[in-house]
Protein backbone atom coordinates (compact mmCIF):
# COMPACT_ATOMS: atom_id res chain seq x y z
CA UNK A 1 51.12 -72.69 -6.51
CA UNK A 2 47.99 -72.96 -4.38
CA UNK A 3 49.51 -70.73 -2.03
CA UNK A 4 49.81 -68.25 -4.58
CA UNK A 5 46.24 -68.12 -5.36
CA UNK A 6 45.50 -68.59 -1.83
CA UNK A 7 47.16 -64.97 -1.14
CA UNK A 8 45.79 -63.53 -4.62
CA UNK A 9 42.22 -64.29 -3.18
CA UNK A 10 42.82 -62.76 0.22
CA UNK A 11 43.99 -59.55 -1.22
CA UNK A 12 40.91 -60.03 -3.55
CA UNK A 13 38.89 -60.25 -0.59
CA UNK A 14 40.36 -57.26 1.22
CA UNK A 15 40.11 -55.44 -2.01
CA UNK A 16 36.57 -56.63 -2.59
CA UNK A 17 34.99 -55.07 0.87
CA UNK A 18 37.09 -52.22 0.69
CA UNK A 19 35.17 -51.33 -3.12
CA UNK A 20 31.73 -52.81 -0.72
CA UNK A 21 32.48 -50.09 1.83
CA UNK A 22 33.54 -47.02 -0.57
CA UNK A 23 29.92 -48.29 -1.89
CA UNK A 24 28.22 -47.62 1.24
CA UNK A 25 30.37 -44.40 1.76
CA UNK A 26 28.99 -43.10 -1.75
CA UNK A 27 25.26 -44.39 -1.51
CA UNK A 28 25.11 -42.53 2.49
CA UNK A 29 26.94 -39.28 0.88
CA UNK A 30 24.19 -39.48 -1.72
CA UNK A 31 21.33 -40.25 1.05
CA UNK A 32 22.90 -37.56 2.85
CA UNK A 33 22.77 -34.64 -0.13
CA UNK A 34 19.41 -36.17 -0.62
CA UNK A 35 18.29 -34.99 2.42
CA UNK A 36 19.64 -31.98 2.95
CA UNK A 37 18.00 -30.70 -0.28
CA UNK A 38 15.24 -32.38 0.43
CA UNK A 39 14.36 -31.75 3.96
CA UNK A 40 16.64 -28.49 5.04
CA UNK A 41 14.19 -26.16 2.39
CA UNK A 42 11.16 -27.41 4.10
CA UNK A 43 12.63 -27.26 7.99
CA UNK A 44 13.73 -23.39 6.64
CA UNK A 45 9.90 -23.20 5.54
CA UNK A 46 8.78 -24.23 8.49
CA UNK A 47 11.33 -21.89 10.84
CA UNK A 48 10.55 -19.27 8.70
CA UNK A 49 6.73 -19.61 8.88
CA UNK A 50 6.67 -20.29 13.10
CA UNK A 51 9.62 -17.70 14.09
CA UNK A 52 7.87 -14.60 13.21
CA UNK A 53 4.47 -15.91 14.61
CA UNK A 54 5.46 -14.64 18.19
CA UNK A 55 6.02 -11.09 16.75
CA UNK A 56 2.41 -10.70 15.51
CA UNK A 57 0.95 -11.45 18.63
């Protein structure tokens, strides 16, 4: 029997860190969208506001 629950807790290991990493995957995707809405409107602003600069000159 202990090697029974010996096994059971490996798998729960493996399962364990694979839920740990999917976490990590999910909380980066989020960081991720967070940043592009975040910081893409303001580089656009920013683009926007330099690019035509050249023209006026």
């Amino acid at each position: 029997m202990p090697d029974q629950s010996e096994e059971l807790n490996s798998i729960h290991r493996k399962y364990t860190s694979l839920g740990g990493f999917v976490d990590q995957l999910t909380m980066g995707a989020r960081a991720f969208d967070f940043y592009v809405r975040r910081i893409a409107p303001l580089v656009q602003l920013v683009l926007t506001h330099r690019l035509p600069l050249p023209q006026y000159k």
